[in-house]
N, C-alpha and C. Protein backbone atom coordinates (compact mmCIF):
# COMPACT_ATOMS: atom_id res chain seq x y z
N UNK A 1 -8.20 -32.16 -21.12
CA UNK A 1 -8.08 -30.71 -21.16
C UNK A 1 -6.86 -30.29 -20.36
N UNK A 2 -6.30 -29.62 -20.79
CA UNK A 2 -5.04 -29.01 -20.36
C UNK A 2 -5.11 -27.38 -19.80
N UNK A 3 -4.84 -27.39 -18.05
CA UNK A 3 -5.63 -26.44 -17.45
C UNK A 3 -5.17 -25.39 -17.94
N UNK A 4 -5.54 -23.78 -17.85
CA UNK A 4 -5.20 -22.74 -18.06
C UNK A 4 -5.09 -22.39 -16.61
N UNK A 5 -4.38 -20.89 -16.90
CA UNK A 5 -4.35 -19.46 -15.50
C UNK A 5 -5.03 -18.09 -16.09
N UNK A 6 -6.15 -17.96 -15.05
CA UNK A 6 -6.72 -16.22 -15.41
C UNK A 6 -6.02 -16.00 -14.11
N UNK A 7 -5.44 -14.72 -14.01
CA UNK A 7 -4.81 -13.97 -13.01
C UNK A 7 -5.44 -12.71 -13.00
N UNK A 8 -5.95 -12.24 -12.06
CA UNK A 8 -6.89 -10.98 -11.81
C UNK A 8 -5.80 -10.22 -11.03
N UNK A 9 -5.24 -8.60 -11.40
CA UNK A 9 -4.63 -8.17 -10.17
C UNK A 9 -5.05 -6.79 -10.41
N UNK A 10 -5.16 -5.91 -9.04
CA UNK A 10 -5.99 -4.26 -9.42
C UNK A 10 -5.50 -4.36 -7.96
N UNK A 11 -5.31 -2.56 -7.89
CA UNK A 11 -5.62 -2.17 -6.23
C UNK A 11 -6.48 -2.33 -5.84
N UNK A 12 -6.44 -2.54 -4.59
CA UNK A 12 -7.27 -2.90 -3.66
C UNK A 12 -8.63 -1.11 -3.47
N UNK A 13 -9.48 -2.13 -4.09
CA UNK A 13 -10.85 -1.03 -4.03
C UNK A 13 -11.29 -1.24 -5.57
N UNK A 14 -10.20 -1.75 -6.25
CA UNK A 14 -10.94 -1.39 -8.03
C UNK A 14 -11.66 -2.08 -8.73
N UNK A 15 -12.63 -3.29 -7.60
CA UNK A 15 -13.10 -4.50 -7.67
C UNK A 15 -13.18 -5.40 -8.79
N UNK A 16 -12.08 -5.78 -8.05
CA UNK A 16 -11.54 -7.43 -9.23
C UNK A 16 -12.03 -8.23 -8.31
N UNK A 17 -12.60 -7.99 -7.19
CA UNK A 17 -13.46 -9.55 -6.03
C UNK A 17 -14.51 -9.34 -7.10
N UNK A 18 -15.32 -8.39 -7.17
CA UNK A 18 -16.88 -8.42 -7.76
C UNK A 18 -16.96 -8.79 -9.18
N UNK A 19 -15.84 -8.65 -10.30
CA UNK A 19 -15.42 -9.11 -11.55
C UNK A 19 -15.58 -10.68 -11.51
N UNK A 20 -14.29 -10.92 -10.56
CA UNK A 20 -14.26 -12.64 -10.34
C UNK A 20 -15.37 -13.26 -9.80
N UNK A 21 -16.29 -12.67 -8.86
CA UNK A 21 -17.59 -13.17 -8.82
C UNK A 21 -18.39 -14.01 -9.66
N UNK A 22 -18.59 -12.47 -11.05
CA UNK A 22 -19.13 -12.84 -11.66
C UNK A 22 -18.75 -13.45 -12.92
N UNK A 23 -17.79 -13.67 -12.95
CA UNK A 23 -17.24 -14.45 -13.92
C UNK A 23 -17.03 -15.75 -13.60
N UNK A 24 -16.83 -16.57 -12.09
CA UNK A 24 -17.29 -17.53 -11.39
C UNK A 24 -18.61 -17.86 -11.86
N UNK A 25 -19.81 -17.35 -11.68
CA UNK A 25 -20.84 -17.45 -11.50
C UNK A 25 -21.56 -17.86 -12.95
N UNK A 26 -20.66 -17.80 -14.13
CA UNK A 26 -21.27 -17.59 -15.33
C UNK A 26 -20.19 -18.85 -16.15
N UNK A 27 -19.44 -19.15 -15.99
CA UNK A 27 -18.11 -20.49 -16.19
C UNK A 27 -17.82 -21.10 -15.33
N UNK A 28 -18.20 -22.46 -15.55
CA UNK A 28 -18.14 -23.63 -14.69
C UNK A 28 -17.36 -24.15 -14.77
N UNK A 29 -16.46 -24.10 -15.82
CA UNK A 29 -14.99 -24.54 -15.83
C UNK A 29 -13.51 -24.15 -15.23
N UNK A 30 -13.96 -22.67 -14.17
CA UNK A 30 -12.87 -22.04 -13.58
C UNK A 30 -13.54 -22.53 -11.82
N UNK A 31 -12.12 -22.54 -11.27
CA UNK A 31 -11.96 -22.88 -10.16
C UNK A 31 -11.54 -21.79 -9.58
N UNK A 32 -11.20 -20.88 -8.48
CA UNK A 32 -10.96 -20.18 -7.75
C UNK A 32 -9.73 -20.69 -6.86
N UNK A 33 -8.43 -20.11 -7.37
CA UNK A 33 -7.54 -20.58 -6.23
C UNK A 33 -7.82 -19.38 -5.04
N UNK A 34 -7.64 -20.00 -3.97
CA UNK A 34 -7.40 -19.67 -2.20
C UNK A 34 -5.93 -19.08 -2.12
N UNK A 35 -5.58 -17.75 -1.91
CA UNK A 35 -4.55 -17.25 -1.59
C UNK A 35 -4.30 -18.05 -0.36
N UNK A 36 -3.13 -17.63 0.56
CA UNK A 36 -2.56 -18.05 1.93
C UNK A 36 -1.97 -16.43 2.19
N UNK A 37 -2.55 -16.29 2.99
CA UNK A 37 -2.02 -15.01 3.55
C UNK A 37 -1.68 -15.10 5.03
N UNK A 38 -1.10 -14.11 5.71
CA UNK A 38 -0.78 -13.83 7.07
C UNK A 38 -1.34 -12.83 8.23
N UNK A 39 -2.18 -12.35 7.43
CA UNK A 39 -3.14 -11.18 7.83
C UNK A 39 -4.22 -11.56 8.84
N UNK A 40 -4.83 -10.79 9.32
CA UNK A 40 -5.84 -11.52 10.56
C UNK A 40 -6.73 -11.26 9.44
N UNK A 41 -7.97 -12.52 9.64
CA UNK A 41 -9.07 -12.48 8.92
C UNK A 41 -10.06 -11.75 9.41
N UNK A 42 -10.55 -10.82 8.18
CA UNK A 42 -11.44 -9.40 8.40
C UNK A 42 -13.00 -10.16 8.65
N UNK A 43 -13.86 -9.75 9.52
CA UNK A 43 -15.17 -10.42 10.05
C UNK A 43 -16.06 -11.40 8.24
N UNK A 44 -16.26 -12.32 8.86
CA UNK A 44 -17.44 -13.07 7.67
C UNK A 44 -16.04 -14.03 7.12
N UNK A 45 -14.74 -13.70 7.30
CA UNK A 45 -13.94 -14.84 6.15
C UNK A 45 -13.77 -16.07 6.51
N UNK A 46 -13.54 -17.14 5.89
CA UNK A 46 -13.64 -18.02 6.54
C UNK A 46 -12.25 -18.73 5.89
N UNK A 47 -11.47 -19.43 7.03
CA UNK A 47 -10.30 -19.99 6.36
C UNK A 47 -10.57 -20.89 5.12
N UNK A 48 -9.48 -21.59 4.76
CA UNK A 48 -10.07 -22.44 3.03
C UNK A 48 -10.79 -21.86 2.08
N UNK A 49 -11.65 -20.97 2.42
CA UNK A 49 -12.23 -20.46 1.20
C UNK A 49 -12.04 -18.83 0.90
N UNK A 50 -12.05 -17.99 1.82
CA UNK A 50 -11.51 -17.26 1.50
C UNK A 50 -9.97 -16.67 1.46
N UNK A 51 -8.99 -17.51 2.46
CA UNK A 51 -7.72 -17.21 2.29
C UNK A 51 -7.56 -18.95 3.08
N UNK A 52 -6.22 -19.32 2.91
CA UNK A 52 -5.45 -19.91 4.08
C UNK A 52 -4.78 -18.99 5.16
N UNK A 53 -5.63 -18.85 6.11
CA UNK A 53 -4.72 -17.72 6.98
C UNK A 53 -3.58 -18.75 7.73
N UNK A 54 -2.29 -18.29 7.74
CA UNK A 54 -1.24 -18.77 8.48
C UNK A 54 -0.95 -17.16 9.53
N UNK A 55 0.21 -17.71 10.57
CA UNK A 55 0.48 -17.13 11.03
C UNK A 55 2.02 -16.90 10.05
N UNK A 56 2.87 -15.57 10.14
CA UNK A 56 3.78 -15.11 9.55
C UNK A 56 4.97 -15.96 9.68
N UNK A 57 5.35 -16.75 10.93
CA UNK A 57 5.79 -17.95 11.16
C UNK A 57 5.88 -19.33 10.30
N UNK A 58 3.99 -19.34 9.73
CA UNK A 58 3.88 -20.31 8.82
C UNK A 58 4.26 -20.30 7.62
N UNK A 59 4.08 -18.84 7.60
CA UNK A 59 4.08 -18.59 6.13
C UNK A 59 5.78 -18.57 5.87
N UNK A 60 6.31 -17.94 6.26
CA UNK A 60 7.76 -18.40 6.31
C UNK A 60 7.87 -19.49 6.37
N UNK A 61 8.07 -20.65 7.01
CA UNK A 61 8.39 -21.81 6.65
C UNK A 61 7.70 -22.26 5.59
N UNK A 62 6.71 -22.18 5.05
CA UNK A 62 6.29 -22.76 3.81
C UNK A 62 6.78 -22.31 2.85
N UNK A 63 7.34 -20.79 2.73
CA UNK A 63 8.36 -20.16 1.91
C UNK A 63 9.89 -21.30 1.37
N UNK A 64 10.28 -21.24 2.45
CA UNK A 64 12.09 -22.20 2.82
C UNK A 64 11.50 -23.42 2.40
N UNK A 65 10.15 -24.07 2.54
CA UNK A 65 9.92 -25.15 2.40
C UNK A 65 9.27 -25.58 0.49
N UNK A 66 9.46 -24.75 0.30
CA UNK A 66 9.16 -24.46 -1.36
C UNK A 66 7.98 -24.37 -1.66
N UNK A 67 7.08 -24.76 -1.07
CA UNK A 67 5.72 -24.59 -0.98
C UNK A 67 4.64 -23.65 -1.91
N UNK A 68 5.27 -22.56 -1.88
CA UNK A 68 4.21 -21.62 -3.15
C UNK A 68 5.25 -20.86 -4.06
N UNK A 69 3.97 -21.24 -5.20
CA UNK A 69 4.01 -20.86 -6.55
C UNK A 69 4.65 -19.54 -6.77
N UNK A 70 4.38 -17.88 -5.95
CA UNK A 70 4.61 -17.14 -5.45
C UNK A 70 4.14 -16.61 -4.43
N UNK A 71 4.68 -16.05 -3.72
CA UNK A 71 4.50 -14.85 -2.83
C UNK A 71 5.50 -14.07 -2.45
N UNK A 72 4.61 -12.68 -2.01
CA UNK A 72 4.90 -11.43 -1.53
C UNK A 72 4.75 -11.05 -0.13
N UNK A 73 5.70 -9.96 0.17
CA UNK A 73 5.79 -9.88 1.88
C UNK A 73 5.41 -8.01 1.38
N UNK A 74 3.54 -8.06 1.52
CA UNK A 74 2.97 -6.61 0.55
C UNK A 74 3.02 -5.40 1.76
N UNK A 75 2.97 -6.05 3.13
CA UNK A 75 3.58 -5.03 4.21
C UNK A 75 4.09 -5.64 5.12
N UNK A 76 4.70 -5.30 5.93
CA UNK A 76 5.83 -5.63 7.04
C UNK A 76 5.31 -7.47 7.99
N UNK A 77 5.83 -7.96 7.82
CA UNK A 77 5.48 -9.23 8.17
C UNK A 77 4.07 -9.79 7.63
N UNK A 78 3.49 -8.91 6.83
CA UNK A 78 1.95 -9.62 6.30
C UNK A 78 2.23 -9.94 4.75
N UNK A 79 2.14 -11.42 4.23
CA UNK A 79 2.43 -12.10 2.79
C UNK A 79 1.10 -12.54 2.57
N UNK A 80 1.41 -12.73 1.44
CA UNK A 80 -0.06 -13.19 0.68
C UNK A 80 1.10 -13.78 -0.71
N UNK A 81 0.19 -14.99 -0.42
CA UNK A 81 0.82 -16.38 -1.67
C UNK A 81 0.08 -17.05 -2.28
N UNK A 82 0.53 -18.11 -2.96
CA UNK A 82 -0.41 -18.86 -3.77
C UNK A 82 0.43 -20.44 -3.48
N UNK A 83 -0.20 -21.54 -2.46
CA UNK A 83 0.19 -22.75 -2.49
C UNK A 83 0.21 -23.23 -4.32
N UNK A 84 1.68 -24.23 -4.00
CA UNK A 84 1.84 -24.81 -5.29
C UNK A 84 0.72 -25.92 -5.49
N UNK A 85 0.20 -26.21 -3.91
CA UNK A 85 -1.02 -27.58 -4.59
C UNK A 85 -2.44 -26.87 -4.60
N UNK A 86 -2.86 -25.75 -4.77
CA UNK A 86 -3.64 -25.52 -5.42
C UNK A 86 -4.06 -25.26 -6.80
N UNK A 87 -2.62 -25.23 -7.10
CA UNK A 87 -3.12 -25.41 -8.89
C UNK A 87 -3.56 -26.52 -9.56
N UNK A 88 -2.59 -27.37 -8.81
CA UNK A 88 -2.54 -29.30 -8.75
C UNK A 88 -3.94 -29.35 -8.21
N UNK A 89 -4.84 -29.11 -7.06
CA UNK A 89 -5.72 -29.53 -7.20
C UNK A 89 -6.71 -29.16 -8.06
N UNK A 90 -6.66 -27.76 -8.50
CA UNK A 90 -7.46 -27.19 -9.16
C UNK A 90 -7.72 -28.15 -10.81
N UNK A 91 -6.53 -28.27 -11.35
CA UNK A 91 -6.00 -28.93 -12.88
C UNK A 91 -6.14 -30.41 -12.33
N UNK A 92 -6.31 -30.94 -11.19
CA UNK A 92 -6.89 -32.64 -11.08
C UNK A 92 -8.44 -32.36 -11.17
N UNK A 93 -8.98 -31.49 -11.00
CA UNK A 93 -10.47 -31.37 -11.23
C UNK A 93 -10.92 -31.29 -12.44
N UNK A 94 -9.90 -30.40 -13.67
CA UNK A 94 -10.26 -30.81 -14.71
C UNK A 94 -10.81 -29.25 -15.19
N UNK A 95 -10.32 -28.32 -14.54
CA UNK A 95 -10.51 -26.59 -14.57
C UNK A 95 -9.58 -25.90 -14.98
N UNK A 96 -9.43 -24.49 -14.56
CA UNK A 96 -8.96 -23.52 -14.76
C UNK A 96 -9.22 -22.79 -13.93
N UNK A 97 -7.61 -21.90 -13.51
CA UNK A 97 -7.66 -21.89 -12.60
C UNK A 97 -7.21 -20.12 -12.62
N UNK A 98 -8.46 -19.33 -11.19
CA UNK A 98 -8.68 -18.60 -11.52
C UNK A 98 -7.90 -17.61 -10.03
N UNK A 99 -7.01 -16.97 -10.34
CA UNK A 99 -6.44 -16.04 -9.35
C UNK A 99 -6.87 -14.83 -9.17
N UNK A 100 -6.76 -14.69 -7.35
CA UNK A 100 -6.79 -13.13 -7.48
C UNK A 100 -5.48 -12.76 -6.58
N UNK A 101 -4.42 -12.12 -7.47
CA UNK A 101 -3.02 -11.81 -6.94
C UNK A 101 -2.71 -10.12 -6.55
N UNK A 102 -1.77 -10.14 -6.11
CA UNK A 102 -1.17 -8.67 -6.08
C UNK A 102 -0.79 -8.21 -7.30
N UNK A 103 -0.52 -7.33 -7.53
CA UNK A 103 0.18 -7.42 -8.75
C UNK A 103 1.84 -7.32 -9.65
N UNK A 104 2.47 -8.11 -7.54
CA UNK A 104 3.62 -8.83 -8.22
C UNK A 104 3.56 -9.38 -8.82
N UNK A 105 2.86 -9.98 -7.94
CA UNK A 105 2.46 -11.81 -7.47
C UNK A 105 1.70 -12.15 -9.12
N UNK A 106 1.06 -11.04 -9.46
CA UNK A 106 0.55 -11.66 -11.11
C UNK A 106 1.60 -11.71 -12.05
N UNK A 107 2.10 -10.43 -12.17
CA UNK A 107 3.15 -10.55 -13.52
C UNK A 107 4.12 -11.84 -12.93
N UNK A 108 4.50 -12.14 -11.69
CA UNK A 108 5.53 -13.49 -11.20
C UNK A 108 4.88 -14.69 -12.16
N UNK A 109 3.73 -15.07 -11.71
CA UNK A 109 2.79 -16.14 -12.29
C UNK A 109 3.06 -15.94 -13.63
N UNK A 110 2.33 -15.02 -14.52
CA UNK A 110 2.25 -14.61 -16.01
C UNK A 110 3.70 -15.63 -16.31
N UNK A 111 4.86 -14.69 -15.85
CA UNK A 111 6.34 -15.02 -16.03
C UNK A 111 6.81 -16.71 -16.30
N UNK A 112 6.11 -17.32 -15.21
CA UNK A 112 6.35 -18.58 -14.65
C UNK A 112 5.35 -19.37 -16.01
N UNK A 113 4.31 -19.12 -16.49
CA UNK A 113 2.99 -19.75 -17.46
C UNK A 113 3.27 -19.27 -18.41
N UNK A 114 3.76 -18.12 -18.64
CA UNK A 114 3.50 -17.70 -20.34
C UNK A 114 2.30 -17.38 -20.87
N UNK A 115 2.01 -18.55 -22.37
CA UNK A 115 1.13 -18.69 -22.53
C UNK A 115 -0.37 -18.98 -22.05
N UNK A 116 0.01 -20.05 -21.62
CA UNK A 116 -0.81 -20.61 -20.39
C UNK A 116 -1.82 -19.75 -19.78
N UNK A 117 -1.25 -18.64 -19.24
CA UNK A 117 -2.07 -17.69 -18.38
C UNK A 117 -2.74 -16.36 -19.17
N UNK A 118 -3.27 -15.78 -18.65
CA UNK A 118 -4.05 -14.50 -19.52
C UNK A 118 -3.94 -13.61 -17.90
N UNK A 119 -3.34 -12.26 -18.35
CA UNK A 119 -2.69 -11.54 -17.29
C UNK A 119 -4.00 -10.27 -17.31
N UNK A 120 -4.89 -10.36 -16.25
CA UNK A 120 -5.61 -9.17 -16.69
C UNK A 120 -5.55 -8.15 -14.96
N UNK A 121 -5.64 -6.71 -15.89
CA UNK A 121 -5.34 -5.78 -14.72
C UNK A 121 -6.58 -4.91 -14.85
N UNK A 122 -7.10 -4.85 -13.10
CA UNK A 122 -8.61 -3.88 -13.15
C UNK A 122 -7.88 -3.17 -12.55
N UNK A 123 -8.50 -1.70 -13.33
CA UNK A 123 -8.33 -0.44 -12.93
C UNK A 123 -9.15 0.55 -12.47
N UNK A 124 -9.08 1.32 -11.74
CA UNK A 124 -9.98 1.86 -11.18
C UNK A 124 -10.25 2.71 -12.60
N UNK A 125 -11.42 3.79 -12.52
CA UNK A 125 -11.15 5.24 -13.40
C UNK A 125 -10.35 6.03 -12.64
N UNK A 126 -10.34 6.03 -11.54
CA UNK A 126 -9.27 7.41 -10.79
C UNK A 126 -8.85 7.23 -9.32
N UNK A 127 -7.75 7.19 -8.76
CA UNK A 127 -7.48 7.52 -7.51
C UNK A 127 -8.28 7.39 -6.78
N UNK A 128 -8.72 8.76 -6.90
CA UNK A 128 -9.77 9.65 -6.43
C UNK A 128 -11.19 8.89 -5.97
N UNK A 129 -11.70 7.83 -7.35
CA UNK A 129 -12.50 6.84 -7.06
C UNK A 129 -12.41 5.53 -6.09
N UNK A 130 -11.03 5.39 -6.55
CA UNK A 130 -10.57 4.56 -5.77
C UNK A 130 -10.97 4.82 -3.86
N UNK A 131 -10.34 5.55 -3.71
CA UNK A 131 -10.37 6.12 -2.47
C UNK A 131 -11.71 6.28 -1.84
N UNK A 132 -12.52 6.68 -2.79
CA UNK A 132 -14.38 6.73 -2.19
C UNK A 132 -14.44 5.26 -2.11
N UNK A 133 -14.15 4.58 -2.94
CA UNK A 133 -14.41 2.93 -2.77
C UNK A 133 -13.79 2.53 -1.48
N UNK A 134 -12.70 2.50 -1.30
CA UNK A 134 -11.94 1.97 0.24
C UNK A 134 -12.42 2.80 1.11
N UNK A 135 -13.36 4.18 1.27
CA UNK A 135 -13.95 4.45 2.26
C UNK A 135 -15.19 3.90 2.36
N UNK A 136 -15.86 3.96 1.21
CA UNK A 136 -17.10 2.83 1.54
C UNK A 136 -17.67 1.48 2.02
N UNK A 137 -16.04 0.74 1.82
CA UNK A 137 -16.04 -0.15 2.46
C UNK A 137 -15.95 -0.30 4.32
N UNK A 138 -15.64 0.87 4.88
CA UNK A 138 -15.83 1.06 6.30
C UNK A 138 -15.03 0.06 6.74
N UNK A 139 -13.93 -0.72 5.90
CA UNK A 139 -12.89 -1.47 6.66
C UNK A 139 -11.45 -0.65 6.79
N UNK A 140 -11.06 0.42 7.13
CA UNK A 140 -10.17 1.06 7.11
C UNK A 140 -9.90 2.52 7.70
N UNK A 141 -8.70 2.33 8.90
CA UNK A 141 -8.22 3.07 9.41
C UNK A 141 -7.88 4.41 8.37
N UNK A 142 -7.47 5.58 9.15
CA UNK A 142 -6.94 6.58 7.89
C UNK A 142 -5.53 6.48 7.68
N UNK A 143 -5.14 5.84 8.90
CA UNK A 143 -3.92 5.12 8.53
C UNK A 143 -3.58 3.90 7.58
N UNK A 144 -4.23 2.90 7.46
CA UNK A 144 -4.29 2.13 6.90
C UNK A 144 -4.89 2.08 5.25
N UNK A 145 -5.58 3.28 5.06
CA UNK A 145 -6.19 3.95 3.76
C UNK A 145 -5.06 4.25 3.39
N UNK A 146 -4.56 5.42 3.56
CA UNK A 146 -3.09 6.10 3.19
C UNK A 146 -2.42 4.76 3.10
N UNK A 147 -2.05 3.66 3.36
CA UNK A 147 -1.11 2.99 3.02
C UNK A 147 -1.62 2.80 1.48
N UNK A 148 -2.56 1.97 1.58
CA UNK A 148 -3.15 1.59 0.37
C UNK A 148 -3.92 2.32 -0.94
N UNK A 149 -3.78 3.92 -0.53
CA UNK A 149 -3.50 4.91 -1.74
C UNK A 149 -2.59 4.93 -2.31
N UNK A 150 -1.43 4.70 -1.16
CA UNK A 150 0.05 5.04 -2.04
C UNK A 150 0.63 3.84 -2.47
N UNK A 151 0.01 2.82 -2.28
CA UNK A 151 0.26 1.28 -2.74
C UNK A 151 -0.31 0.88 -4.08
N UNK A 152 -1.51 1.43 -4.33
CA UNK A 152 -1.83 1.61 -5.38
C UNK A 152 -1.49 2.64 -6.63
N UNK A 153 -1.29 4.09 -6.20
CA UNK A 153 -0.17 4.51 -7.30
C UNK A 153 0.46 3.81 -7.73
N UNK A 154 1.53 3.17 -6.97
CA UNK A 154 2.27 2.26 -7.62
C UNK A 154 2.13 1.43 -8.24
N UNK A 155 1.39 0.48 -8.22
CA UNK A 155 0.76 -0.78 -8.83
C UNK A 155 0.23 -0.14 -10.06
N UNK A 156 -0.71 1.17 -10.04
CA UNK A 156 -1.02 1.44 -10.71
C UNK A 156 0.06 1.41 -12.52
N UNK A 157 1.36 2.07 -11.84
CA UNK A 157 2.51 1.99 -12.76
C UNK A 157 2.86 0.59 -13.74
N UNK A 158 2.39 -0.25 -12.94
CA UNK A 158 2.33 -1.61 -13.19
C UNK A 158 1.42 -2.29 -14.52
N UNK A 159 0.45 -1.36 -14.44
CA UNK A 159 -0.55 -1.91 -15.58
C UNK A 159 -0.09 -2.44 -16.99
N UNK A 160 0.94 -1.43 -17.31
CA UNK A 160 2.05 -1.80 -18.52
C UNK A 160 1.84 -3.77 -18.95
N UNK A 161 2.31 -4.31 -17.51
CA UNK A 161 2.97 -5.43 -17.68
C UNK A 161 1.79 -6.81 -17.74
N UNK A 162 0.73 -5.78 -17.75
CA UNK A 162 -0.46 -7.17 -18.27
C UNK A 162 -0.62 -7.48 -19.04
N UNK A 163 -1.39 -8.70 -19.26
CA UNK A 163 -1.74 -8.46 -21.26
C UNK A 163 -3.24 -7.69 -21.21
N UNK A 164 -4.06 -7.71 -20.47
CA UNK A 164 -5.11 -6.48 -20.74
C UNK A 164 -5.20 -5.55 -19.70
N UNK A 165 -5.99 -4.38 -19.66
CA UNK A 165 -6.58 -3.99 -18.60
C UNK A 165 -7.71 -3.24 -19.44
N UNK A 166 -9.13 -3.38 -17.83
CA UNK A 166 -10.04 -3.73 -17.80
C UNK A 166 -10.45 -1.94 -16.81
N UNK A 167 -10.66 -0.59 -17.18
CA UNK A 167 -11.35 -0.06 -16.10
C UNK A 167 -12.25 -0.22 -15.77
N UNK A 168 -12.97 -0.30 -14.57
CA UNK A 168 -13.74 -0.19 -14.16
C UNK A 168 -14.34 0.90 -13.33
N UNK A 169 -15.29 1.40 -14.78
CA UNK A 169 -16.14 2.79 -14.09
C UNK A 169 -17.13 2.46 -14.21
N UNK A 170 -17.87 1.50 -15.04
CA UNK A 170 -19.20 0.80 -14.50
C UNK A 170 -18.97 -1.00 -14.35
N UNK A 171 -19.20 -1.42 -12.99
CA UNK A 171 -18.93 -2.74 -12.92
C UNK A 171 -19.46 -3.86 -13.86
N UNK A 172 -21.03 -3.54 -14.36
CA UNK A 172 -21.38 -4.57 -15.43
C UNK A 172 -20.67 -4.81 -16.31
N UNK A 173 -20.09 -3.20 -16.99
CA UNK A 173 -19.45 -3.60 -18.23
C UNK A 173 -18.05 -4.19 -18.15
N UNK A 174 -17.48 -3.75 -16.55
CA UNK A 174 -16.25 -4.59 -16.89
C UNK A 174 -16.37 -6.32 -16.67
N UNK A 175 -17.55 -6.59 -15.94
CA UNK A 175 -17.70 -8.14 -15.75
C UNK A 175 -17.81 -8.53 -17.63
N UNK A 176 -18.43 -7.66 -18.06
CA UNK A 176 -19.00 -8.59 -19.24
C UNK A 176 -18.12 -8.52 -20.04
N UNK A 177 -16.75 -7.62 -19.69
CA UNK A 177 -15.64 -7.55 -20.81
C UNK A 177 -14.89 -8.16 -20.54
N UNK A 178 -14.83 -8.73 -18.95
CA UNK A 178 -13.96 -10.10 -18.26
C UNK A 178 -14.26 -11.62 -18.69
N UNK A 179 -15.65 -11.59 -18.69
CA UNK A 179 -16.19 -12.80 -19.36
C UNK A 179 -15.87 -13.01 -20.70
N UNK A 180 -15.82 -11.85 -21.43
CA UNK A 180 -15.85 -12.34 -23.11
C UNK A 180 -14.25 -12.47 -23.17
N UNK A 181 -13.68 -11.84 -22.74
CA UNK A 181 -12.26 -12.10 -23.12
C UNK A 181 -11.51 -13.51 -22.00
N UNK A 182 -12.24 -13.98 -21.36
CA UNK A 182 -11.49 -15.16 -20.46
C UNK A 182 -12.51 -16.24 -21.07
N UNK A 183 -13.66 -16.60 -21.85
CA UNK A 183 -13.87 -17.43 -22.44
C UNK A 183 -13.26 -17.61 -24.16
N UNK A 184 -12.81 -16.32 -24.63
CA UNK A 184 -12.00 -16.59 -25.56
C UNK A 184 -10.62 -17.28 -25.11
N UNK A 185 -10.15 -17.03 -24.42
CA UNK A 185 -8.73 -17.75 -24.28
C UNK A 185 -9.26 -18.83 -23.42
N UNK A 186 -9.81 -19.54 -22.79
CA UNK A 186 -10.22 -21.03 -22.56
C UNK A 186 -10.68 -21.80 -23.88
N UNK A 187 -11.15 -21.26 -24.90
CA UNK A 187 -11.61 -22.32 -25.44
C UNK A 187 -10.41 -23.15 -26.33
C-alpha cells in the first residue's frame, strides 16, 4: 500500500481536533502525525503525542538542519512543524497519514503531495461562533483571543485553496462528512 496525506486545517476553535478524533476512532488505517511546536505545553499535553515541544532554539536548528516537511513561525518566535520522519514512520507502518496543520502549513504540504494528499478545510459557521468557542474553552487571555480572531479572518480567506471545506455548525455531521469523504480517497 502506498501511503496517502489527509491534512486537516481550520482556525483555531472550528474543531478540526474533535473531527480528527473521530475519524481516528472509526479508520484504522490513519496514523496521526505529531506536530513539533515551540509553544509551552497547555496543562494535560503530553510531549510525543500531543506535540514535540522544542524550545524556539530547537526548532530553529532543525529548520537549517532540513528536518521538517514544513513549518511556520504562526507568532513571534512560536513555530509549529511537521518532522520529515514522521511521515517515514507513519508510511513504514503501513498507514496514512493524518495531519493537523495551520493553514499554511496545509496548502505547503497539499503543494509538496499533490495527489497524494486530500486538502480539507473546517470552518466555523461564523466568527462570531468561533469566538464563543475560544471563550469556552477558558484557555485564553483577551489578549491572546484577539490575536486569534484576527488570525483567523485571515485563514479564513484561505479556504479557496483546499480541495474541500467542511462547516461545522453541527459537529456530528461534519465528522460524518469527514469520514465519508477521507475513506473515499484512501481506498
Amino acid at each position: 500500500m502506498e501511503g496517502k496525506l489527509i491534512i486537516f486545517s481550520a482556525p483555531s476553535g472550528a474543531g478540526k481536533t474533535s473531527v480528527i478524533k473521530e475519524l481516528m476512532s472509526q479508520i484504522d488505517k490513519l496514523e496521526f502525525s505529531v506536530s513539533a511546536t515551540s509553544r509551552t505545553p497547555r496543562e494535560g499535553e503530553t510531549n510525543g503525542k500531543d506535540y514535540y515541544f522544542l524550545t524556539a532554539d530547537e526548532f530553529k536548528k532543525g529548520i537549517n538542519e532540513g528536518k521538517f516537511l514544513e513549518w511556520e513561525e504562526v507568532y513571534e518566535n512560536q513555530f509549529y512543524g511537521t518532522l520529515n520522519s514522521e511521515v517515514e514512520r507513519i508510511w513504514n507502518q503501513g498507514k496514512h497519514v493524518i495531519f493537523d496543520l495551520d493553514v499554511v502549513g496545509g496548502v505547503n504540504v497539499k503543494k509538496i503531495f499533490k495527489d497524494k494528499a486530500l486538502s480539507i478545510f473546517i470552518k466555523p459557521p461564523s466568527v462570531e461562533e468561533l469566538k464563543k468557542r475560544l471563550i469556552a474553552r477558558s484557555t485564553e487571555t483577551e489578549s491572546s483571543l484577539n490575536k486569534r480572531i484576527g488570525k483567523a479572518e485571515e485563514e479564513l480567506k484561505r479556504e479557496k485553496d483546499f480541495d474541500i471545506v467542511i462547516v461545522n455548525e453541527d459537529l456530528k455531521k461534519a465528522q460524518k462528512e469527514a469520514i465519508n469523504l477521507v475513506l473515499k480517497f484512501i481506498q
